[in-house]
Every structure is written in C-alpha cells, then in structure tokens.
PDB file of N, CA and C in Angstrom:
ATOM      1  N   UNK A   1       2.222  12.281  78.022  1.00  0.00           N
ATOM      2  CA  UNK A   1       2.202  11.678  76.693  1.00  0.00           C
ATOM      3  C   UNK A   1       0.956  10.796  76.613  1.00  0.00           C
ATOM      4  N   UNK A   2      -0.055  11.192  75.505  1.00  0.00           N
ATOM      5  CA  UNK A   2      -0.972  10.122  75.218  1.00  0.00           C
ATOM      6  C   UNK A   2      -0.620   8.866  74.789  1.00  0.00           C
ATOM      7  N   UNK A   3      -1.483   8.205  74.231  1.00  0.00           N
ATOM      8  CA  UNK A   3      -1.297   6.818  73.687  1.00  0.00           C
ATOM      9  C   UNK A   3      -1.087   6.743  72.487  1.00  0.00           C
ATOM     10  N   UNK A   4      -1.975   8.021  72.212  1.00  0.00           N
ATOM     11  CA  UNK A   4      -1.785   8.116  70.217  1.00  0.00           C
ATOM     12  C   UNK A   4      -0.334   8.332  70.160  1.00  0.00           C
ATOM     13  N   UNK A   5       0.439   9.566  71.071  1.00  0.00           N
ATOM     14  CA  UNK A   5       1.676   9.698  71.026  1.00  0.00           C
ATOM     15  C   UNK A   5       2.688   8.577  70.920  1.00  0.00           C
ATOM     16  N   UNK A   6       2.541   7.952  72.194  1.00  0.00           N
ATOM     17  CA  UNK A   6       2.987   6.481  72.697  1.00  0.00           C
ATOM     18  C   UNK A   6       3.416   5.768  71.540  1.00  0.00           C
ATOM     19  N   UNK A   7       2.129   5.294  70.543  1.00  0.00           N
ATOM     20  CA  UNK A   7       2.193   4.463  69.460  1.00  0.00           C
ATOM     21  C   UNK A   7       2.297   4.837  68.419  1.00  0.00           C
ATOM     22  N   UNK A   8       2.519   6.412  68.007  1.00  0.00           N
ATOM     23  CA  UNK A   8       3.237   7.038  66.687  1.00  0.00           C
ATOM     24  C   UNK A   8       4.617   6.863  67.723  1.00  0.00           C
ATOM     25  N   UNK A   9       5.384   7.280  68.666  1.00  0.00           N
ATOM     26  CA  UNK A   9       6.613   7.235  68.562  1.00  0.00           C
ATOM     27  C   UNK A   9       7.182   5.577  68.059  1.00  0.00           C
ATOM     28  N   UNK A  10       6.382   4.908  68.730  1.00  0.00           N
ATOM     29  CA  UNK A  10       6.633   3.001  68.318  1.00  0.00           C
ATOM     30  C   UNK A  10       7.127   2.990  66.829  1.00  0.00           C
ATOM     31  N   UNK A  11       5.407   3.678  66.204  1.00  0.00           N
ATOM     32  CA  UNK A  11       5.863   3.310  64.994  1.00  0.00           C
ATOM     33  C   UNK A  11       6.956   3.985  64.298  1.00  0.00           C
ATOM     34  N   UNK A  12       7.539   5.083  64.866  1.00  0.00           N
ATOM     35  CA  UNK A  12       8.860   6.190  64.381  1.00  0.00           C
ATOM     36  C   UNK A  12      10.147   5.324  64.521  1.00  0.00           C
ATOM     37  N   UNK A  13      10.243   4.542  65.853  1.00  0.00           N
ATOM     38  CA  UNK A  13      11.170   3.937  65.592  1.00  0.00           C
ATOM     39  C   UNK A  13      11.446   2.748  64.892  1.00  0.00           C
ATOM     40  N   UNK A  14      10.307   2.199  64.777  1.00  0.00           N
ATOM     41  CA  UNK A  14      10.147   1.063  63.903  1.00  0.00           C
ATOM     42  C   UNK A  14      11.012   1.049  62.465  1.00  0.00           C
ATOM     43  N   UNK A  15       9.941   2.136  61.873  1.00  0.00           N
ATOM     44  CA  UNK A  15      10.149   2.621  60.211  1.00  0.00           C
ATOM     45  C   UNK A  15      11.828   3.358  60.602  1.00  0.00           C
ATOM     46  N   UNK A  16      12.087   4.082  61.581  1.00  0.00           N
ATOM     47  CA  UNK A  16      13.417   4.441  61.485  1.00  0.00           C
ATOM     48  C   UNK A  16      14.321   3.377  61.738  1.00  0.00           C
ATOM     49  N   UNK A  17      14.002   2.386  61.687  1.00  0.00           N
ATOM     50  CA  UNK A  17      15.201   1.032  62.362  1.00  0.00           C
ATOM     51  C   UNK A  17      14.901   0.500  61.357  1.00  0.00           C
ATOM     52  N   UNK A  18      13.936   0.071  60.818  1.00  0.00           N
ATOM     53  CA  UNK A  18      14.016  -0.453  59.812  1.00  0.00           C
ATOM     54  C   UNK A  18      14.977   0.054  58.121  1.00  0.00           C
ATOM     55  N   UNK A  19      14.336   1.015  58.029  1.00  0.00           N
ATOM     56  CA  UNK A  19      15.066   2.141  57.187  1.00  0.00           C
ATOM     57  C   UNK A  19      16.555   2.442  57.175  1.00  0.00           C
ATOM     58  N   UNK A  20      16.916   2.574  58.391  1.00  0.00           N
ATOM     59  CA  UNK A  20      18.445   2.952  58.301  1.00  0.00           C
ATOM     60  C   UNK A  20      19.149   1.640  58.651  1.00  0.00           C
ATOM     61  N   UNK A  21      18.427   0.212  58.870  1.00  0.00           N
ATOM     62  CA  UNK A  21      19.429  -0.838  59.061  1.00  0.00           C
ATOM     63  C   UNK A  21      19.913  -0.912  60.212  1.00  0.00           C
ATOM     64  N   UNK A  22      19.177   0.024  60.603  1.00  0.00           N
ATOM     65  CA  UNK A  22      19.412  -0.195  62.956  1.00  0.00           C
ATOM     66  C   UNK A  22      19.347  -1.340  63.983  1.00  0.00           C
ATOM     67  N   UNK A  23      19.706  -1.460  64.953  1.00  0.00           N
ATOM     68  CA  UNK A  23      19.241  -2.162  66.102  1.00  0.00           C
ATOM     69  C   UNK A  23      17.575  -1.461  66.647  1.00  0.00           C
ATOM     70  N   UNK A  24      17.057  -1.859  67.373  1.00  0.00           N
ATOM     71  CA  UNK A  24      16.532  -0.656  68.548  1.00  0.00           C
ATOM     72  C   UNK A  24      17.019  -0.467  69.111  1.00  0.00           C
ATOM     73  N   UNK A  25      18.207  -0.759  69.778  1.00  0.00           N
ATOM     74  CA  UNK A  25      19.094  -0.034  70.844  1.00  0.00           C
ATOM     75  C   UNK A  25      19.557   0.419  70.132  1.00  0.00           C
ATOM     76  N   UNK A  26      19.901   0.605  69.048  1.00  0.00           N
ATOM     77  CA  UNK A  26      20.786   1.900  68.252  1.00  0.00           C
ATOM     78  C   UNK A  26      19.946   2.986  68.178  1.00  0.00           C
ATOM     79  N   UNK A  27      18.971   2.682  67.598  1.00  0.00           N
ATOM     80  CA  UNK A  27      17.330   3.576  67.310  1.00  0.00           C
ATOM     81  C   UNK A  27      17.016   4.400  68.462  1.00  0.00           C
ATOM     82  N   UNK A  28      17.048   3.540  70.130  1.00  0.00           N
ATOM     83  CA  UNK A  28      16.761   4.143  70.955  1.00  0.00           C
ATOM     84  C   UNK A  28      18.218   4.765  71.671  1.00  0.00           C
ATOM     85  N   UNK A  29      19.261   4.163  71.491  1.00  0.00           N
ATOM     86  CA  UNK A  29      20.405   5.831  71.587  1.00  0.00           C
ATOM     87  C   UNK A  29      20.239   6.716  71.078  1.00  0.00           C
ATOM     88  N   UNK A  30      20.414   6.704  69.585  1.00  0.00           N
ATOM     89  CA  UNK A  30      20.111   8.076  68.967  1.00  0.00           C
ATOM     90  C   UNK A  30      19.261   8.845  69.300  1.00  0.00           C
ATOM     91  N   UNK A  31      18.079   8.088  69.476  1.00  0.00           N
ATOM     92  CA  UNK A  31      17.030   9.102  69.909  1.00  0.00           C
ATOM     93  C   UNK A  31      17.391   9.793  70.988  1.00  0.00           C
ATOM     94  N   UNK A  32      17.592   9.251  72.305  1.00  0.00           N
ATOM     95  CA  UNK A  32      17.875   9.790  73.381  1.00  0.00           C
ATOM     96  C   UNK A  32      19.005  10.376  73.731  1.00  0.00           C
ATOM     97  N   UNK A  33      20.052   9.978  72.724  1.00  0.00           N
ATOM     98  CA  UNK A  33      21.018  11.466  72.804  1.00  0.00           C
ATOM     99  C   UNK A  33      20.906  12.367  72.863  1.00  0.00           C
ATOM    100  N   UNK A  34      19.866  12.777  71.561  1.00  0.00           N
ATOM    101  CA  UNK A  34      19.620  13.704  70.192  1.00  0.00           C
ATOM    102  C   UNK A  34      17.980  14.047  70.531  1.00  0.00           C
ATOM    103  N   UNK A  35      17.469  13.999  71.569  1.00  0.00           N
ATOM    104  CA  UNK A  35      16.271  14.637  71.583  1.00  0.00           C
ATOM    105  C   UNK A  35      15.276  14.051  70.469  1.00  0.00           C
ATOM    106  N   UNK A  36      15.162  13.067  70.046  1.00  0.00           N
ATOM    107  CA  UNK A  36      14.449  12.986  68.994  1.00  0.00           C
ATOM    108  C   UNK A  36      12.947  12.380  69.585  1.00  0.00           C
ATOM    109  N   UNK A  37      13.069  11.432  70.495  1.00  0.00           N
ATOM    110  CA  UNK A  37      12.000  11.442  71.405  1.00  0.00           C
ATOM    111  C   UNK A  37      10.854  12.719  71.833  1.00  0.00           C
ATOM    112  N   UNK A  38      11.785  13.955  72.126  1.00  0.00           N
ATOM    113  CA  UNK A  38      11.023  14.743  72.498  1.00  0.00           C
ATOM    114  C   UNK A  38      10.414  15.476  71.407  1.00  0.00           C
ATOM    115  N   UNK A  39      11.200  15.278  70.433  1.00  0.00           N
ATOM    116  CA  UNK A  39      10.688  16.511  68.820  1.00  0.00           C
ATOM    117  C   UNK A  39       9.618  14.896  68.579  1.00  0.00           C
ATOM    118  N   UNK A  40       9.517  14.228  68.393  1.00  0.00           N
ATOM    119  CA  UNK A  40       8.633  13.323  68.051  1.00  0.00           C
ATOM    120  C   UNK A  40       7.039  13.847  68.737  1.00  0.00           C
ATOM    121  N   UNK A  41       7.606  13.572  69.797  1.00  0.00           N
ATOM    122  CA  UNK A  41       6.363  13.607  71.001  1.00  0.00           C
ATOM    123  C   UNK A  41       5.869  14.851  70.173  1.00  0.00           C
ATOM    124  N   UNK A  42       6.787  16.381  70.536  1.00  0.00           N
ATOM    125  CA  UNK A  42       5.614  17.674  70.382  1.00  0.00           C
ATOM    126  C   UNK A  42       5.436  18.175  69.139  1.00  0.00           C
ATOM    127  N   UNK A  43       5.863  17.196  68.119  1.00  0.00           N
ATOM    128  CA  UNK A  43       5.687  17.902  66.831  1.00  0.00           C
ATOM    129  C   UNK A  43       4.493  16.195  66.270  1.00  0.00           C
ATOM    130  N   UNK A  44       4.492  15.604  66.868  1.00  0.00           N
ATOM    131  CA  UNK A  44       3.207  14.615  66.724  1.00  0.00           C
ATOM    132  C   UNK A  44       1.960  15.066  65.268  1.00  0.00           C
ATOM    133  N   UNK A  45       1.265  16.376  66.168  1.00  0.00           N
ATOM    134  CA  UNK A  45       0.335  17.033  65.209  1.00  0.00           C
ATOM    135  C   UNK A  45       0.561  16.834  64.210  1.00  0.00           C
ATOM    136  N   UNK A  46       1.919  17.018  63.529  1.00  0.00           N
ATOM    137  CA  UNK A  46       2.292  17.535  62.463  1.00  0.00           C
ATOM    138  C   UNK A  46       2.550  16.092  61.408  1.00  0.00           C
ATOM    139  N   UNK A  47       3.519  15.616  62.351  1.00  0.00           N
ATOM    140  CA  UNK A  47       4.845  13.942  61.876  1.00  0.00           C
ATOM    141  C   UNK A  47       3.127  13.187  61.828  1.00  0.00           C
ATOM    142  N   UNK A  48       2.102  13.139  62.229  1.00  0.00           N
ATOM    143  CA  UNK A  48       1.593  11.820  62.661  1.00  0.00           C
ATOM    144  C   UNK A  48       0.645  11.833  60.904  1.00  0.00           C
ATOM    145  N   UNK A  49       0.426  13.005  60.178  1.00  0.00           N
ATOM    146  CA  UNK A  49      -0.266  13.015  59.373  1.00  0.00           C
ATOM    147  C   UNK A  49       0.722  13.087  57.974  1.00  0.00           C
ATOM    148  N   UNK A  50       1.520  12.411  57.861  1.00  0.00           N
ATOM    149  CA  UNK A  50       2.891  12.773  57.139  1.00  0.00           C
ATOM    150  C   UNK A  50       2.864  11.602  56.443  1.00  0.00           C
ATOM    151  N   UNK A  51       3.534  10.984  55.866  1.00  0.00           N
ATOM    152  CA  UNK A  51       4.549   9.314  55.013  1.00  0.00           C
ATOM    153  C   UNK A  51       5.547   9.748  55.857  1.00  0.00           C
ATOM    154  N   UNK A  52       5.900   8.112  55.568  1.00  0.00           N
ATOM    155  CA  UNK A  52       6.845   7.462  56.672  1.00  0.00           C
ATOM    156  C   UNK A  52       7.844   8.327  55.983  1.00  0.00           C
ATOM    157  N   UNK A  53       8.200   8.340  54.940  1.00  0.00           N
ATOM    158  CA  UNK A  53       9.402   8.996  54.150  1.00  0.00           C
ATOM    159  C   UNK A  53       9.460  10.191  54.430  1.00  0.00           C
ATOM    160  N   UNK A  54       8.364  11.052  54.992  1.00  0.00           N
ATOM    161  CA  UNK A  54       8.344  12.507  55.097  1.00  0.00           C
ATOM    162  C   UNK A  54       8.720  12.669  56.429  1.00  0.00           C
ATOM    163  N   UNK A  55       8.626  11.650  57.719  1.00  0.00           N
ATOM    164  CA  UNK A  55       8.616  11.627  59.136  1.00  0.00           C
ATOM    165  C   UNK A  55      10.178  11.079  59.011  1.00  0.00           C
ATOM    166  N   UNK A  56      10.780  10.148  58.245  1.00  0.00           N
ATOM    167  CA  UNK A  56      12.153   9.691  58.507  1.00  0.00           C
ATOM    168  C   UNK A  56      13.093  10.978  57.662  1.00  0.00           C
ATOM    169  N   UNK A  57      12.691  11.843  57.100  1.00  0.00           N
ATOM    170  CA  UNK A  57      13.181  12.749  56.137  1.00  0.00           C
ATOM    171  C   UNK A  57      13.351  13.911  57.288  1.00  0.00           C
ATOM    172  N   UNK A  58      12.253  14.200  58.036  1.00  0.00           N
ATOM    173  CA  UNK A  58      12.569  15.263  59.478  1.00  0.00           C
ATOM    174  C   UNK A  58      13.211  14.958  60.698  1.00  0.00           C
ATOM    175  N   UNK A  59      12.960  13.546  60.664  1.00  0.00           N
ATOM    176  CA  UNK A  59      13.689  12.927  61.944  1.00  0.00           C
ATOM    177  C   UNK A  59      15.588  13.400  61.323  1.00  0.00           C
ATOM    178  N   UNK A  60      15.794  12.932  60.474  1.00  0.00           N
ATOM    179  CA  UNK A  60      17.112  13.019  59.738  1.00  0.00           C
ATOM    180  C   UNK A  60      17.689  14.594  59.786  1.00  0.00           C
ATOM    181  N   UNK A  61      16.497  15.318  59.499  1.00  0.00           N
ATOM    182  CA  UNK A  61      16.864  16.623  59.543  1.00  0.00           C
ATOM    183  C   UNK A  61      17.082  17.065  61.201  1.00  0.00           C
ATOM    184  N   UNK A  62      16.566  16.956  61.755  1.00  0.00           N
ATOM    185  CA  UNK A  62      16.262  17.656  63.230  1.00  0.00           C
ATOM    186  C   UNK A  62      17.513  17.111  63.541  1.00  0.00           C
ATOM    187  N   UNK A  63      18.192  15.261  63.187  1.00  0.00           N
ATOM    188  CA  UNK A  63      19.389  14.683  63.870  1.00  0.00           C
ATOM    189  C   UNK A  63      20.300  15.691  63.210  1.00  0.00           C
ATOM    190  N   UNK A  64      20.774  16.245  62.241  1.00  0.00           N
ATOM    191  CA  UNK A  64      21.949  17.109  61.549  1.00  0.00           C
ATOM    192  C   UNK A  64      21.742  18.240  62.294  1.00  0.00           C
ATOM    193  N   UNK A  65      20.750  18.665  62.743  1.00  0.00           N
ATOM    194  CA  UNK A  65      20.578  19.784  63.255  1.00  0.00           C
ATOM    195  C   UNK A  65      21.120  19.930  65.200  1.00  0.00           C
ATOM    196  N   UNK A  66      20.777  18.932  65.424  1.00  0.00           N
ATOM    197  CA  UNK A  66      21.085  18.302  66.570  1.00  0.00           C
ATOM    198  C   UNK A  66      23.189  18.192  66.804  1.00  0.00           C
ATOM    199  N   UNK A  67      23.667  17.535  65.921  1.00  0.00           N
ATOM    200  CA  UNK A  67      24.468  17.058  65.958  1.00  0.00           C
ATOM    201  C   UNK A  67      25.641  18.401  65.237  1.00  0.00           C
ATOM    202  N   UNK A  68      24.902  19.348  64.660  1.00  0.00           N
ATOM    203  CA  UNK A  68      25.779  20.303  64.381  1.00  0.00           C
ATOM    204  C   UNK A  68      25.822  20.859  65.503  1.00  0.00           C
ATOM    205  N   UNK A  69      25.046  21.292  66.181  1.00  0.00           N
ATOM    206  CA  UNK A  69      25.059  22.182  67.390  1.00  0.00           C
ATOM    207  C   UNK A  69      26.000  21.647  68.117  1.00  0.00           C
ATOM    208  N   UNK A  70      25.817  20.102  68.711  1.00  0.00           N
ATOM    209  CA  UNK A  70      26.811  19.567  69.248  1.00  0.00           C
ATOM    210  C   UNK A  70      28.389  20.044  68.689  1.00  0.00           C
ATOM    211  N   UNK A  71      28.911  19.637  67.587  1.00  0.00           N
ATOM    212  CA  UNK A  71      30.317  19.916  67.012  1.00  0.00           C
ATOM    213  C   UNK A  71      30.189  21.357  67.487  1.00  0.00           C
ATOM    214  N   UNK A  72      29.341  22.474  67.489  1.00  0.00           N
ATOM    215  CA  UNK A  72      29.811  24.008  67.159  1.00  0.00           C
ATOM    216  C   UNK A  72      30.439  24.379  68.644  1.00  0.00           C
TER     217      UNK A  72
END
C-alpha cells in the first residue's frame, strides 16, 4: 500500500464516520468485517477521483453487497 493509498483510505473513513454518525471504531469494524479496507485500497484509481458522496455511495453499495452474501 502506498501513501497516496494510506491517506485516501484516512480520508474514507473520516467522511464515512462522519457521514453516518460513527465512532472510528465502528468505522474501523465495519470496514474490517466487510472488506471495505481492501475494496478501498484496489479500487483507489477509481474512489480517489470521485466526491465524497460518490465514494460513501460505493462504500454503501459494496457493504449491501457484502452483507447479502453473508445472510445467503
């Protein structure tokens, strides 16, 4: 993991803790339940050139996606 990585994931959880009314330890469970750490990291390219609203809008998606699989 680079640094650019490093400090877009910072700021992912930031805007996502902030946004949903989180802890960071809530921020950083979810993530690490739910893989969201790792879709952060390799989809970077993509999330890092985005709005925050467009990066908390996929993070949200990937978690439903995540969490259905789990229930199935």
């Amino acid at each position: 993991m680079c640094k650019n990585e490093i400090d877009f994931l910072i700021y992912c959880i930031e805007i996502y803790k902030s946004q949903k009314k989180l802890s960071g330890k809530e921020v950083l469970d979810l993530f690490d339940t739910y893989g969201v750490t790792e879709y952060i990291v390799d989809c970077y390219e993509i999330l890092h050139i985005e709005g925050s609203q467009a990066t908390i809008s996929r993070i949200d998606d990937f978690l439903a996606i995540q969490k259905q699989k789990e229930s199935a």
